[in-house]
Structures are given as structure tokens and as C-alpha cells.
Protein backbone atom coordinates (compact mmCIF):
# COMPACT_ATOMS: atom_id res chain seq x y z
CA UNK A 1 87.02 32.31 16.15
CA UNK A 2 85.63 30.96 13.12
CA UNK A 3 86.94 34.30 11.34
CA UNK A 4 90.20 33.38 12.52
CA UNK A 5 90.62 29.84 11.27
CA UNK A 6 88.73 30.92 7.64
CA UNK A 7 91.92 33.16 7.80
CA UNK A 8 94.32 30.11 8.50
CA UNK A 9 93.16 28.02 6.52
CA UNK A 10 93.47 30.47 3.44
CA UNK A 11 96.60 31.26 4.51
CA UNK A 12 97.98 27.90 5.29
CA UNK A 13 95.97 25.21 3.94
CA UNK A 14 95.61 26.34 0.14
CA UNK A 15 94.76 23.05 -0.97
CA UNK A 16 91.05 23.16 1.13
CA UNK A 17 89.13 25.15 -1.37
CA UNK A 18 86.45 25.46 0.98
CA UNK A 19 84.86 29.08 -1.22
CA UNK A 20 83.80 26.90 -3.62
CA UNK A 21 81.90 24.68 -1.56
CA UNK A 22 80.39 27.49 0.66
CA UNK A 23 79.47 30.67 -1.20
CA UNK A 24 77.57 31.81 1.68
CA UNK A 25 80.13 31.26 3.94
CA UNK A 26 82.62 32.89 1.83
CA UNK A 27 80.59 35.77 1.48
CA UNK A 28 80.15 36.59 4.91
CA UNK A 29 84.64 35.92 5.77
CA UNK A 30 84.69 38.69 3.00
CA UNK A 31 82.69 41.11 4.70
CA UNK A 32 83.99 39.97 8.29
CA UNK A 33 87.77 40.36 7.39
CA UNK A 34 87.11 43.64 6.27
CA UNK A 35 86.46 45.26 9.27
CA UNK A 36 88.70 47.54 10.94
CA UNK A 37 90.00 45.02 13.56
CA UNK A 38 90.42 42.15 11.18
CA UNK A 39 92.32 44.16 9.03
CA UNK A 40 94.66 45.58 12.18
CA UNK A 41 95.93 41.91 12.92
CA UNK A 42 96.48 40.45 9.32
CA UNK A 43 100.03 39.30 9.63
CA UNK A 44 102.70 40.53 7.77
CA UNK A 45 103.54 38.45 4.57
């Protein structure tokens, strides 16, 4: 779930620069949204 809304809130909410704040956490969405099933539900831009 909290993949999910990292994902969202990229997407969506651009002005939350929330990779700054948390390296860590942006290290570990970069490794999570690379996996194979991540990657099979990205939407379609």
C-alpha cells in the first residue's frame, strides 16, 4: 500500500517533494517499483 500511494503522490501531487525529505524512503520506492509486478501495473501516461 505504501508503494502505491509513493506512486500517487509522484504522479499526482508533484508539488509534495517528499525525496528530498526522505532519502531512505526514496531509496527503498526505487527499488520497490522496480519489481516485476510494480512495473506490470504502472498506468499508461
Amino acid at each position: 500500500m505504501l508503494g502505491c500511494t509513493l506512486e500517487i503522490m509522484e504522479a499526482r501531487l508533484k508539488q509534495f517533494q517528499w525525496r528530498q525529505k526522505y532519502l531512505r524512503l526514496a531509496d527503498w520506492y526505487d527499488e520497490f517499483s522496480s519489481r516485476s509486478f510494480m512495473q506490470a501495473t504502472v498506468p499508461e501516461a
